[in-house]
C-alpha atoms as a PDB file:
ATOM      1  CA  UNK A   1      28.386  -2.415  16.979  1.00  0.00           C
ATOM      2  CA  UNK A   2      29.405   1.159  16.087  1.00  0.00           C
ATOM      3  CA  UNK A   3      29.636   3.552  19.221  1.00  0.00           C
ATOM      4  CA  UNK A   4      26.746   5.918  17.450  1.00  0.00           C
ATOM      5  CA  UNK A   5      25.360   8.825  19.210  1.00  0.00           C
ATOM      6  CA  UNK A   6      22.103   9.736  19.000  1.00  0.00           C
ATOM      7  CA  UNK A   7      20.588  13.113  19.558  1.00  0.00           C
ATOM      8  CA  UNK A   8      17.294  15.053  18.495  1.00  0.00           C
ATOM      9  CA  UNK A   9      18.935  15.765  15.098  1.00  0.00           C
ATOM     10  CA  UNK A  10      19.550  12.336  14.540  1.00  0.00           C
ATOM     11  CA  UNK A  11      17.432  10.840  11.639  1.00  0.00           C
ATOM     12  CA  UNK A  12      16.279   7.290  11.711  1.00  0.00           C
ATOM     13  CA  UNK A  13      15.933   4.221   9.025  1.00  0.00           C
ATOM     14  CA  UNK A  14      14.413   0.560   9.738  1.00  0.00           C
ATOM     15  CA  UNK A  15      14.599  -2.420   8.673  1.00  0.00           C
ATOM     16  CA  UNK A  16      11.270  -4.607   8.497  1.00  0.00           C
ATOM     17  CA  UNK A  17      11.132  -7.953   9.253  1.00  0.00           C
ATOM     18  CA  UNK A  18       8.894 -10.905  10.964  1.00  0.00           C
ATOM     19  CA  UNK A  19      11.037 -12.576  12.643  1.00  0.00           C
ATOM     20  CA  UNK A  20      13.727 -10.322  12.667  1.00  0.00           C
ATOM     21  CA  UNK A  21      16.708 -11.337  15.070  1.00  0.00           C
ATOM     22  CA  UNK A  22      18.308 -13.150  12.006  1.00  0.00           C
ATOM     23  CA  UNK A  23      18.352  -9.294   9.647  1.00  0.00           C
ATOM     24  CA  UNK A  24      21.586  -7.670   8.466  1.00  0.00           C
ATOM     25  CA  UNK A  25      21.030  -4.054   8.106  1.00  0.00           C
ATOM     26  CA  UNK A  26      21.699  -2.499  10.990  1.00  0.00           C
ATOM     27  CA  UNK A  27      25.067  -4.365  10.995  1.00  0.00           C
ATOM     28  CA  UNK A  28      25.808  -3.285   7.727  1.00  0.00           C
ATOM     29  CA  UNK A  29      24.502  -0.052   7.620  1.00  0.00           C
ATOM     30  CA  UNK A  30      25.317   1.733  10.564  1.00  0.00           C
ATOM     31  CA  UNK A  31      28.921   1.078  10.626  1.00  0.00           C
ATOM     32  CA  UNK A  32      28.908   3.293   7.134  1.00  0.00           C
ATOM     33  CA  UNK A  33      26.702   5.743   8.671  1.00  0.00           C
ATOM     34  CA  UNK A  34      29.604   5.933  11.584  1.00  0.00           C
ATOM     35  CA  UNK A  35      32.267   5.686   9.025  1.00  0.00           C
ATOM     36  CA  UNK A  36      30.520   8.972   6.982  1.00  0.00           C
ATOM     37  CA  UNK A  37      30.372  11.134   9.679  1.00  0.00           C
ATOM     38  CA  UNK A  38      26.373  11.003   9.094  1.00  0.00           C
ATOM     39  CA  UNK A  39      24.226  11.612  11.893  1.00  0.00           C
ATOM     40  CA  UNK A  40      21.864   9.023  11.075  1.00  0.00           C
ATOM     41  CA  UNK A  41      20.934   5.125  12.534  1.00  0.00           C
ATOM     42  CA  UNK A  42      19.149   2.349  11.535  1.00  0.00           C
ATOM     43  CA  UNK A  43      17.036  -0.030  13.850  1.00  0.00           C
ATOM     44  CA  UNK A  44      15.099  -2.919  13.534  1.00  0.00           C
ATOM     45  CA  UNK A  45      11.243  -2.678  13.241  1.00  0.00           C
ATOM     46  CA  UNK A  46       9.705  -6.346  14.397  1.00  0.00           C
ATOM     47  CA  UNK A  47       5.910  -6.351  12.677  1.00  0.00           C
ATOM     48  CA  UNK A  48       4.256  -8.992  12.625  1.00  0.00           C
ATOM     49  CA  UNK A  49       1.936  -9.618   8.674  1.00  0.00           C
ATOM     50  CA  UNK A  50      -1.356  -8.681  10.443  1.00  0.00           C
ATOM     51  CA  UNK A  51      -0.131  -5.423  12.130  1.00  0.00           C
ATOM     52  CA  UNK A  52       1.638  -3.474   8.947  1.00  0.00           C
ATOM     53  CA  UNK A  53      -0.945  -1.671   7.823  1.00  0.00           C
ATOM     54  CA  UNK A  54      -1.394  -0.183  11.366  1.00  0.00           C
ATOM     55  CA  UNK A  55       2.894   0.047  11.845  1.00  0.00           C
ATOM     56  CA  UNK A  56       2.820   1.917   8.707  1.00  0.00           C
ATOM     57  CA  UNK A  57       0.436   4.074   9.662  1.00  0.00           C
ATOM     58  CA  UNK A  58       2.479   4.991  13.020  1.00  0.00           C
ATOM     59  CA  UNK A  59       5.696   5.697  10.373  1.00  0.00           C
ATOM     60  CA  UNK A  60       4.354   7.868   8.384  1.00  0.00           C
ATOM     61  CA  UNK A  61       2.950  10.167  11.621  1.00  0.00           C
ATOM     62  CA  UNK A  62       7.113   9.540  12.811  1.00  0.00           C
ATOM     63  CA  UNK A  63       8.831  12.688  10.646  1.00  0.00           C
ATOM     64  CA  UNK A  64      12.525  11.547  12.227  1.00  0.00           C
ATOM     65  CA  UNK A  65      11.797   8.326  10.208  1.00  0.00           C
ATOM     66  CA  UNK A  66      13.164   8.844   6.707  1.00  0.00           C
ATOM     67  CA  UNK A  67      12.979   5.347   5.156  1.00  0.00           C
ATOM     68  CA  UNK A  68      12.939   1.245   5.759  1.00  0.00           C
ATOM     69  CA  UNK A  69      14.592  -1.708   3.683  1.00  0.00           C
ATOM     70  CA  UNK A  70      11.954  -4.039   3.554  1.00  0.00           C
ATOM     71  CA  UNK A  71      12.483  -8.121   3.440  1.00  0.00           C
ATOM     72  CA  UNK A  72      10.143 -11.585   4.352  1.00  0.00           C
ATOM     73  CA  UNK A  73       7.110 -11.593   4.799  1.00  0.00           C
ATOM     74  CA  UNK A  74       6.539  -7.684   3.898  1.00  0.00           C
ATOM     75  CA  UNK A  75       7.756  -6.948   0.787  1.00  0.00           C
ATOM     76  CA  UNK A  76       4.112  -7.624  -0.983  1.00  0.00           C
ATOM     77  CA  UNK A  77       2.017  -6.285   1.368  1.00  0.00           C
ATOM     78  CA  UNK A  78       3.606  -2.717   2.058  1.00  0.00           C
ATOM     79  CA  UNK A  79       4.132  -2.411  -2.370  1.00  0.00           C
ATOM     80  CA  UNK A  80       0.145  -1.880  -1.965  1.00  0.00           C
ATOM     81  CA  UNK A  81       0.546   0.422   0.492  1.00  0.00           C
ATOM     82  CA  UNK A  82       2.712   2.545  -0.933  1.00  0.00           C
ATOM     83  CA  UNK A  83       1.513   5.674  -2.451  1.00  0.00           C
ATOM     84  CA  UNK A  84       4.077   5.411  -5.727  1.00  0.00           C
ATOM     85  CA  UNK A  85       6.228   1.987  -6.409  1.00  0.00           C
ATOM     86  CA  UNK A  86       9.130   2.231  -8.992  1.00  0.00           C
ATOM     87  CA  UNK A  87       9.715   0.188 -12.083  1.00  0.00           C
ATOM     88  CA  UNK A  88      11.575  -2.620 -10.207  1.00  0.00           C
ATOM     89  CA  UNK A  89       9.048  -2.946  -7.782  1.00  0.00           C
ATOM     90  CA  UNK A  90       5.776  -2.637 -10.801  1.00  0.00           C
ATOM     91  CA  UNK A  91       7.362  -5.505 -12.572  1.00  0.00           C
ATOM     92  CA  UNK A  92       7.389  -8.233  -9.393  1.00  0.00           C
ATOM     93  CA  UNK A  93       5.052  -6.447  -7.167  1.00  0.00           C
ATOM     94  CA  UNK A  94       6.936  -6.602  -4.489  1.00  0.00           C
ATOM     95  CA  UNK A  95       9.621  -3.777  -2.731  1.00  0.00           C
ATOM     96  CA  UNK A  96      12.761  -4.032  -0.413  1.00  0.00           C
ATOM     97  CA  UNK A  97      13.254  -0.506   0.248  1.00  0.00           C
ATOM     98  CA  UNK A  98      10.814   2.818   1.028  1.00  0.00           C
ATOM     99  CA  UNK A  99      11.590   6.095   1.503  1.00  0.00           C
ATOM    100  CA  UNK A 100       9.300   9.096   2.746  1.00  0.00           C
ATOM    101  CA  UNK A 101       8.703  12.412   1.046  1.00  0.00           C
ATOM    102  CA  UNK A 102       7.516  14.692   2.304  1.00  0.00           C
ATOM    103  CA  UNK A 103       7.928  17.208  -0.617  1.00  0.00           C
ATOM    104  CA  UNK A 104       8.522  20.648  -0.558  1.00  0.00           C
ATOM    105  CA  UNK A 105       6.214  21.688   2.330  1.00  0.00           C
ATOM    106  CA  UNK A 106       6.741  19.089   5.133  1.00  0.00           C
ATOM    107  CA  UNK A 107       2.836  17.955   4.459  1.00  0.00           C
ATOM    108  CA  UNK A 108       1.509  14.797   3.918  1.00  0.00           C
ATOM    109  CA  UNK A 109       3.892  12.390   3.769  1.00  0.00           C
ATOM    110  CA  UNK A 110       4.147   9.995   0.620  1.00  0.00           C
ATOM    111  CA  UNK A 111       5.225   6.133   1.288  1.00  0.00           C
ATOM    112  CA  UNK A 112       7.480   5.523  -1.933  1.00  0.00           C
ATOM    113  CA  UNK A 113       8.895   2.056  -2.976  1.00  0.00           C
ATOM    114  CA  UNK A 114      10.731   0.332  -5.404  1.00  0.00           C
ATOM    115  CA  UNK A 115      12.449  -3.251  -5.801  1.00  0.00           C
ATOM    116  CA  UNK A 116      16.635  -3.369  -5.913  1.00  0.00           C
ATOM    117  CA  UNK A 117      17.132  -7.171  -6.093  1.00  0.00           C
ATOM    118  CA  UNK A 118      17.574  -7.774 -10.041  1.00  0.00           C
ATOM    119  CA  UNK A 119      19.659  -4.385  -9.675  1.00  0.00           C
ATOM    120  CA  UNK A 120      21.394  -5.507  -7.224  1.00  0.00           C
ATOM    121  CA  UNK A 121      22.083  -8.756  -8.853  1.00  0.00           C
ATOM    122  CA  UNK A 122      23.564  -7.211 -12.059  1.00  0.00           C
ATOM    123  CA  UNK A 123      25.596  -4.748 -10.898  1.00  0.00           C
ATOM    124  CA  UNK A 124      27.091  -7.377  -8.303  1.00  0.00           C
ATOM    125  CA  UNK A 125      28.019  -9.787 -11.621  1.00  0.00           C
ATOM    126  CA  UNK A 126      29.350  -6.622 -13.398  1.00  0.00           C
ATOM    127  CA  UNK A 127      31.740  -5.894 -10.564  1.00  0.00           C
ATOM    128  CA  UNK A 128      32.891  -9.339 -10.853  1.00  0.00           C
ATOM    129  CA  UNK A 129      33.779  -8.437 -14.527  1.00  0.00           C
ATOM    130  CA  UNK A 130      30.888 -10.662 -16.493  1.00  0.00           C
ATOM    131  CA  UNK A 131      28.909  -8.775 -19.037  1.00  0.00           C
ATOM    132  CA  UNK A 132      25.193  -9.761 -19.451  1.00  0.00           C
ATOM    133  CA  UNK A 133      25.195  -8.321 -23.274  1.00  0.00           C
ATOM    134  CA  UNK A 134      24.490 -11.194 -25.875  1.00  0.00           C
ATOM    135  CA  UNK A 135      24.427 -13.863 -23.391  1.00  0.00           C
ATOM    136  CA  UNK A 136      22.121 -17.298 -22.623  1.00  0.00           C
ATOM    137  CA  UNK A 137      21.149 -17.397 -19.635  1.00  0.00           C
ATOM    138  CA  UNK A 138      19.351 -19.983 -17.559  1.00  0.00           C
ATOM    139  CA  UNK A 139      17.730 -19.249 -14.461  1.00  0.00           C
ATOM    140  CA  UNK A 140      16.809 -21.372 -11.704  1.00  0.00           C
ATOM    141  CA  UNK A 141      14.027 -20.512  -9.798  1.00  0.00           C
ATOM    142  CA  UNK A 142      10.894 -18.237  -9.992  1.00  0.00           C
ATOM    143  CA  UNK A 143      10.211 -16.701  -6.659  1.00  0.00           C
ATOM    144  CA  UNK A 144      10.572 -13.977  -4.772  1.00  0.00           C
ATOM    145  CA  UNK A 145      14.555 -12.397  -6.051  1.00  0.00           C
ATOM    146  CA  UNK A 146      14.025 -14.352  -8.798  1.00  0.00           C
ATOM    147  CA  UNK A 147      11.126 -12.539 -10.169  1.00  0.00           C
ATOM    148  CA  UNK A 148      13.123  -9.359 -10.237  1.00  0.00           C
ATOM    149  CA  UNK A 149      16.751 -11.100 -11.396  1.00  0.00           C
ATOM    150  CA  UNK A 150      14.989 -12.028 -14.535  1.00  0.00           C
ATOM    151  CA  UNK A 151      13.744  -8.581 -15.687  1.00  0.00           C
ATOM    152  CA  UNK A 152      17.410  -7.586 -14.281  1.00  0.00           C
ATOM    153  CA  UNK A 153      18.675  -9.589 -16.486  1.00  0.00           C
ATOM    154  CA  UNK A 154      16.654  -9.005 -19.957  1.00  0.00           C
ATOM    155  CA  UNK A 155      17.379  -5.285 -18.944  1.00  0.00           C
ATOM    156  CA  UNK A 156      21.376  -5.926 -19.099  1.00  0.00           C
ATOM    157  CA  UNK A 157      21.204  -7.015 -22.687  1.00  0.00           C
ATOM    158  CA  UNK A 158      20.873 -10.754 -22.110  1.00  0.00           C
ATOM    159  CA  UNK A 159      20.505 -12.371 -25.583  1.00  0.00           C
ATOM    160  CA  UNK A 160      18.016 -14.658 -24.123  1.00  0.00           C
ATOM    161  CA  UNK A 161      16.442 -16.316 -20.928  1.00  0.00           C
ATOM    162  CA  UNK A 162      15.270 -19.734 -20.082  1.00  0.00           C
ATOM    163  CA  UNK A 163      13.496 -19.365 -16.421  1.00  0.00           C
ATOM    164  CA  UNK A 164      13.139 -23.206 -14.551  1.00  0.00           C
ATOM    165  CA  UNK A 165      10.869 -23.936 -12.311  1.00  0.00           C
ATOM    166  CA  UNK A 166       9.246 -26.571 -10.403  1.00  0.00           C
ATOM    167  CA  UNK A 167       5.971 -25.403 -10.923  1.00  0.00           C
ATOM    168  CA  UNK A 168       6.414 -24.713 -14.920  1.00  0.00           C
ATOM    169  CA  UNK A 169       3.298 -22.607 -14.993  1.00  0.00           C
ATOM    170  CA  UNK A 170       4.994 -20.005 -12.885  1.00  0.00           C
ATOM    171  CA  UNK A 171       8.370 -19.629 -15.265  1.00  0.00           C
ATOM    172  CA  UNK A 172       6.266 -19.162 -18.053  1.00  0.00           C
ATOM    173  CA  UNK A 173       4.046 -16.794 -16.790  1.00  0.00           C
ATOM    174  CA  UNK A 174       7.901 -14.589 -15.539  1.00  0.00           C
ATOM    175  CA  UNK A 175       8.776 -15.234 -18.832  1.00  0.00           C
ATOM    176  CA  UNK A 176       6.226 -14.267 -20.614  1.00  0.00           C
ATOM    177  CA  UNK A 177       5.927 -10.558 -18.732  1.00  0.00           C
ATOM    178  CA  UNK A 178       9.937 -10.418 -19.056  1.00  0.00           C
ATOM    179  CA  UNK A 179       9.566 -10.920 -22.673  1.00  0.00           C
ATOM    180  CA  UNK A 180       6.835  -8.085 -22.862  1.00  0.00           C
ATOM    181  CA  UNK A 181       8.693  -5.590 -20.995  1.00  0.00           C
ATOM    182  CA  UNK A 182      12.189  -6.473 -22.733  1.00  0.00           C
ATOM    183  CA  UNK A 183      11.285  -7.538 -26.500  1.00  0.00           C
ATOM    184  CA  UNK A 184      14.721  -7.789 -27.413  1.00  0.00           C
ATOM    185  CA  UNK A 185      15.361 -10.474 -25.270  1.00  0.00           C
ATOM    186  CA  UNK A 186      13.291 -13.473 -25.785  1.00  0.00           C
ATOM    187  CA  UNK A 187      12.510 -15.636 -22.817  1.00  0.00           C
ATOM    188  CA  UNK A 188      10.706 -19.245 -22.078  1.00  0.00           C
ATOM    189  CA  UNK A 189       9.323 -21.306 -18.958  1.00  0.00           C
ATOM    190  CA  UNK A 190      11.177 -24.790 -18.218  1.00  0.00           C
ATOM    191  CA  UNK A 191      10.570 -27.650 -15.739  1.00  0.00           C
ATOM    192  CA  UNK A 192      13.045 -27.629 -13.009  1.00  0.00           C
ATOM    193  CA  UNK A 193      15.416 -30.179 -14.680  1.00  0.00           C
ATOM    194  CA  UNK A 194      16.045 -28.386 -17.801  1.00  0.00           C
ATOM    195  CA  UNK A 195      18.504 -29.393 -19.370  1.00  0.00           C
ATOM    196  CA  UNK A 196      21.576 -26.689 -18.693  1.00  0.00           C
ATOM    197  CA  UNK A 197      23.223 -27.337 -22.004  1.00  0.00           C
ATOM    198  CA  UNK A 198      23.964 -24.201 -24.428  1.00  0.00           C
ATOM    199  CA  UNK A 199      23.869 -21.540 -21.957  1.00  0.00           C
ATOM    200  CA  UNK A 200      26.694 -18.597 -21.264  1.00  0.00           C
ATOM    201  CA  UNK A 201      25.263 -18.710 -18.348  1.00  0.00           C
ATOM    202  CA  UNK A 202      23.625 -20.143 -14.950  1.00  0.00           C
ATOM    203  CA  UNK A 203      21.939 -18.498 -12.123  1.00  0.00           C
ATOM    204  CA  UNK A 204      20.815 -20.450  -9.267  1.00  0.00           C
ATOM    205  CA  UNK A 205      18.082 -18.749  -7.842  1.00  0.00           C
ATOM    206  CA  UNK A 206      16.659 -21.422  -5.695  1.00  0.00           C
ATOM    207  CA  UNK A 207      17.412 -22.483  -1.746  1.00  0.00           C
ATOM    208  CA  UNK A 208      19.052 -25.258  -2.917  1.00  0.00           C
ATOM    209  CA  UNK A 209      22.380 -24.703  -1.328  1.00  0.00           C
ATOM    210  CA  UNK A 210      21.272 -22.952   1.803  1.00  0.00           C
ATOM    211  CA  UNK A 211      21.396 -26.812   3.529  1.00  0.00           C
ATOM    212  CA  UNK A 212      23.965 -29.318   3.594  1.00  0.00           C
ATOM    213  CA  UNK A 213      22.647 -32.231   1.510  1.00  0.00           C
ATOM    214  CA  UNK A 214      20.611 -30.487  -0.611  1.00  0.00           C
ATOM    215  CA  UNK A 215      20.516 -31.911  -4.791  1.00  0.00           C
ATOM    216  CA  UNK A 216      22.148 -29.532  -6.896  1.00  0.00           C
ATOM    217  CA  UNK A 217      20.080 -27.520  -8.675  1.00  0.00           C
ATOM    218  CA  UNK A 218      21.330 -28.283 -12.469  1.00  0.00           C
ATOM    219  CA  UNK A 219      23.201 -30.985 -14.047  1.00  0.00           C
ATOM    220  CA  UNK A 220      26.735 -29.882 -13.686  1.00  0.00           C
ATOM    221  CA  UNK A 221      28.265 -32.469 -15.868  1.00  0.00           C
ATOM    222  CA  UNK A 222      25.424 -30.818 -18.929  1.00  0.00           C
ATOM    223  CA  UNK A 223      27.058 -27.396 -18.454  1.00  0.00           C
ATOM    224  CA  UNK A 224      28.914 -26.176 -21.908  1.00  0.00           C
ATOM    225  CA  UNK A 225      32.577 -26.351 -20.611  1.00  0.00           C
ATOM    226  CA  UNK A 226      32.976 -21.846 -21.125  1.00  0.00           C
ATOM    227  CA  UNK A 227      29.564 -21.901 -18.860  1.00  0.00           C
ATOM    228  CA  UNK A 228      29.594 -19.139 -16.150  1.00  0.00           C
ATOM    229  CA  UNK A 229      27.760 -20.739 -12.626  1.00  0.00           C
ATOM    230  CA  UNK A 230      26.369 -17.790 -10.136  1.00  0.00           C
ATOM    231  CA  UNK A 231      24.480 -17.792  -7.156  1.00  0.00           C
ATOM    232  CA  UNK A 232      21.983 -15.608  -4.968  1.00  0.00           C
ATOM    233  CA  UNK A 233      22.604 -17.574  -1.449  1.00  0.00           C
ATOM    234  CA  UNK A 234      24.677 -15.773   0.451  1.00  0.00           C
ATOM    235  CA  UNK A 235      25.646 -18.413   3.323  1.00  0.00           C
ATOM    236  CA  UNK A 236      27.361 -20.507   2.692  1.00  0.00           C
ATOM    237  CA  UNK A 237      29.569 -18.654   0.850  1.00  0.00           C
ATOM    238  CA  UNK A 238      30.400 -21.441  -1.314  1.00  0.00           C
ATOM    239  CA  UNK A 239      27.649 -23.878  -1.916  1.00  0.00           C
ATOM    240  CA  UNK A 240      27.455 -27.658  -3.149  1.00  0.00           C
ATOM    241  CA  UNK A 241      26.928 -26.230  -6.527  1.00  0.00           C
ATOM    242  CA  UNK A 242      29.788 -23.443  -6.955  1.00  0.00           C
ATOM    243  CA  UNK A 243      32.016 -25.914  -5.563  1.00  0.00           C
ATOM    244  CA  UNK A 244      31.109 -28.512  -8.362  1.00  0.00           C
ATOM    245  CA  UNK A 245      31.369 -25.719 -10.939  1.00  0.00           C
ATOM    246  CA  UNK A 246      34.996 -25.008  -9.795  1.00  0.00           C
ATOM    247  CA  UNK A 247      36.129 -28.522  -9.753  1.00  0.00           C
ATOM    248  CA  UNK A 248      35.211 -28.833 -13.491  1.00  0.00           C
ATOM    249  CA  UNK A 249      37.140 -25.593 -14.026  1.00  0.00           C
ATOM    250  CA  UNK A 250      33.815 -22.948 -14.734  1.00  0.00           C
ATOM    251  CA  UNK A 251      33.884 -19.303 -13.742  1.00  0.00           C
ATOM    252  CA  UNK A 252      31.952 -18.839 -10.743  1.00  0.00           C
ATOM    253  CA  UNK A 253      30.217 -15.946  -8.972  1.00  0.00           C
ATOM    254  CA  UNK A 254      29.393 -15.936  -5.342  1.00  0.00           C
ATOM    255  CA  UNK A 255      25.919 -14.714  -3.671  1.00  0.00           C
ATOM    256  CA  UNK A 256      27.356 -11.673  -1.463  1.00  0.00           C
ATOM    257  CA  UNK A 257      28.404  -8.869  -4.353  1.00  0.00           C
ATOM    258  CA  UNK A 258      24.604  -8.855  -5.332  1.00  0.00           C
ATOM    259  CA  UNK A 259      24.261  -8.060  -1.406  1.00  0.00           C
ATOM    260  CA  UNK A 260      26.955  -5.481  -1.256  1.00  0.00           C
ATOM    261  CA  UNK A 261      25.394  -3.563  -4.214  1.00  0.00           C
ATOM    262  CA  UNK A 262      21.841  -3.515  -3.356  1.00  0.00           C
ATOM    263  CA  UNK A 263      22.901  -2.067   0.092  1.00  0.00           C
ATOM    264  CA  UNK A 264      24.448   0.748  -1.754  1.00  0.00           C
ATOM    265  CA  UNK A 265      21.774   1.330  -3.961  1.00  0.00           C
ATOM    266  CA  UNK A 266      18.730   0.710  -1.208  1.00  0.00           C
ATOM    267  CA  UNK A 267      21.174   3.684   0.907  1.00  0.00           C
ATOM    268  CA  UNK A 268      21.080   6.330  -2.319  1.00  0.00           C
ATOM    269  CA  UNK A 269      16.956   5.358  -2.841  1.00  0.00           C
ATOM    270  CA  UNK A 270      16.054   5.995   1.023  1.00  0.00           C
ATOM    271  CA  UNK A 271      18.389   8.970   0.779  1.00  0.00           C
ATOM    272  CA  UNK A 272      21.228   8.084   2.940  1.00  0.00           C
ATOM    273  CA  UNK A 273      24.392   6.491   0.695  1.00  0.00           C
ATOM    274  CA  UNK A 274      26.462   4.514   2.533  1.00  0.00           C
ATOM    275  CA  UNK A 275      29.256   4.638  -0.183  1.00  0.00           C
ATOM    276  CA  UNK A 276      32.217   7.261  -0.327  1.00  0.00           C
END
């Protein structure tokens, strides 16, 4: 850990979690805060589901407190809290990140929130060099990150999107609010073992991966041979599946970038960057 200082100037950011001894953010973030110069530190805020209305309630009275990245099982719950909720975090219904305002008179304070995972996403696979603009893409998986990859997705000019899912009811329902939002980009519910064939693209968006022995996702041997694989787990780094896809020679895409970039754009929303 950074050697930070902390005085009465000092303003403070939390991350929200139940559990919480397995979170990154402090880690990540206050290393950058060091590295800034900025007199700032984030800490972890343990709460457990049936105490966050009353912890958010004790945040907004804390005016030191300027914002919180927000992950499992919150992210639902505090979107209805919050007074305003951005486009990314209307579309799922769900945020990762809150800041609060307190306008131009240090009044009431206002609990804003939006969602960064689909951003986050895209602008990891853009740093990677792979442009979303005409493309197929098949998805895998329609929870939580997924929700917001897909509308991500349609957003970055995505020719089209196939969403898989176990339950089938629940990809069709994503893709039938990504195709309202996004018009341009026309988008279908599959069963989970869809067949991956025609696609520019594959996102696994599932925990399959996060264990040894899990099933791949997808048929890897169905994947058109210029078929780009990408993933959203983070450890391992390389999973069952992006190993496959290198073996038969595909372009692959790991699960941290999409990390790396929401951090950066979580820091800008809660009004602390943590990039140079």
């Amino acid at each position: 850990m950074p050697n930070l200082t902390i005085t009465g100037k000092t303003t403070v950011y939390g991350i929200l979690a139940h559990p919480i001894d397995h979170v990154r953010a402090p880690s990540v973030f206050n290393p950058a805060y060091e590295r800034l110069g900025l007199d700032a530190v984030m800490v972890p805020f343990h709460v457990l589901p049936e105490d966050l209305e009353a912890a958010v309630a004790g945040m907004l009275a804390m005016r030191s407190l300027r914002g919180l990245t927000v992950t499992v099982p919150h992210k639902v719950t505090i979107a209805a809290l919050c007074d305003e909720v951005g486009p990314g975090g209307r579309r799922v219904g769900a945020v990762n990140a809150v800041r609060f305002d307190e306008g131009d008179g240090g009044g009431v304070r206002r609990m804003i929130g939006d969602n960064f995972d689909g951003q986050g996403y895209v602008a990891g696979m853009r740093a990677g060099g792979f442009d979303f603009a005409g493309k197929r893409v098949l998805q895998l998986g329609a929870g939580g990150a997924g929700m917001a990859i897909a509308f991500a997705v349609a957003e970055a000019g995505a020719a089209s999107l196939s969403v898989a899912n176990r339950t089938v009811e629940r990809a069709a329902d994503l893709a039938q609010r990504v195709q309202v939002a996004f018009p341009g980009c026309p988008a279908r519910g599959l069963p989970a073992d869809a067949d991956p064939a025609g696609y520019d693209l594959v996102i696994n968006a599932t925990s399959l991966g996060l264990h040894d022995g899990d099933p791949l996702p997808v048929d890897i041997d169905r994947l058109d041979r210029s078929a780009v694989v990408s993933e959203i787990i983070m450890k391992p780094e390389e999973t069952a599946l992006l190993r496959a896809a290198k073996a038969r020679g595909h372009e692959v895409h790991y699960g941290k970038p999409m990390l790396d970039e929401q951090i950066k754009l979580i820091g800008a929303f809660i009004g602390c960057p943590v990039s140079d």
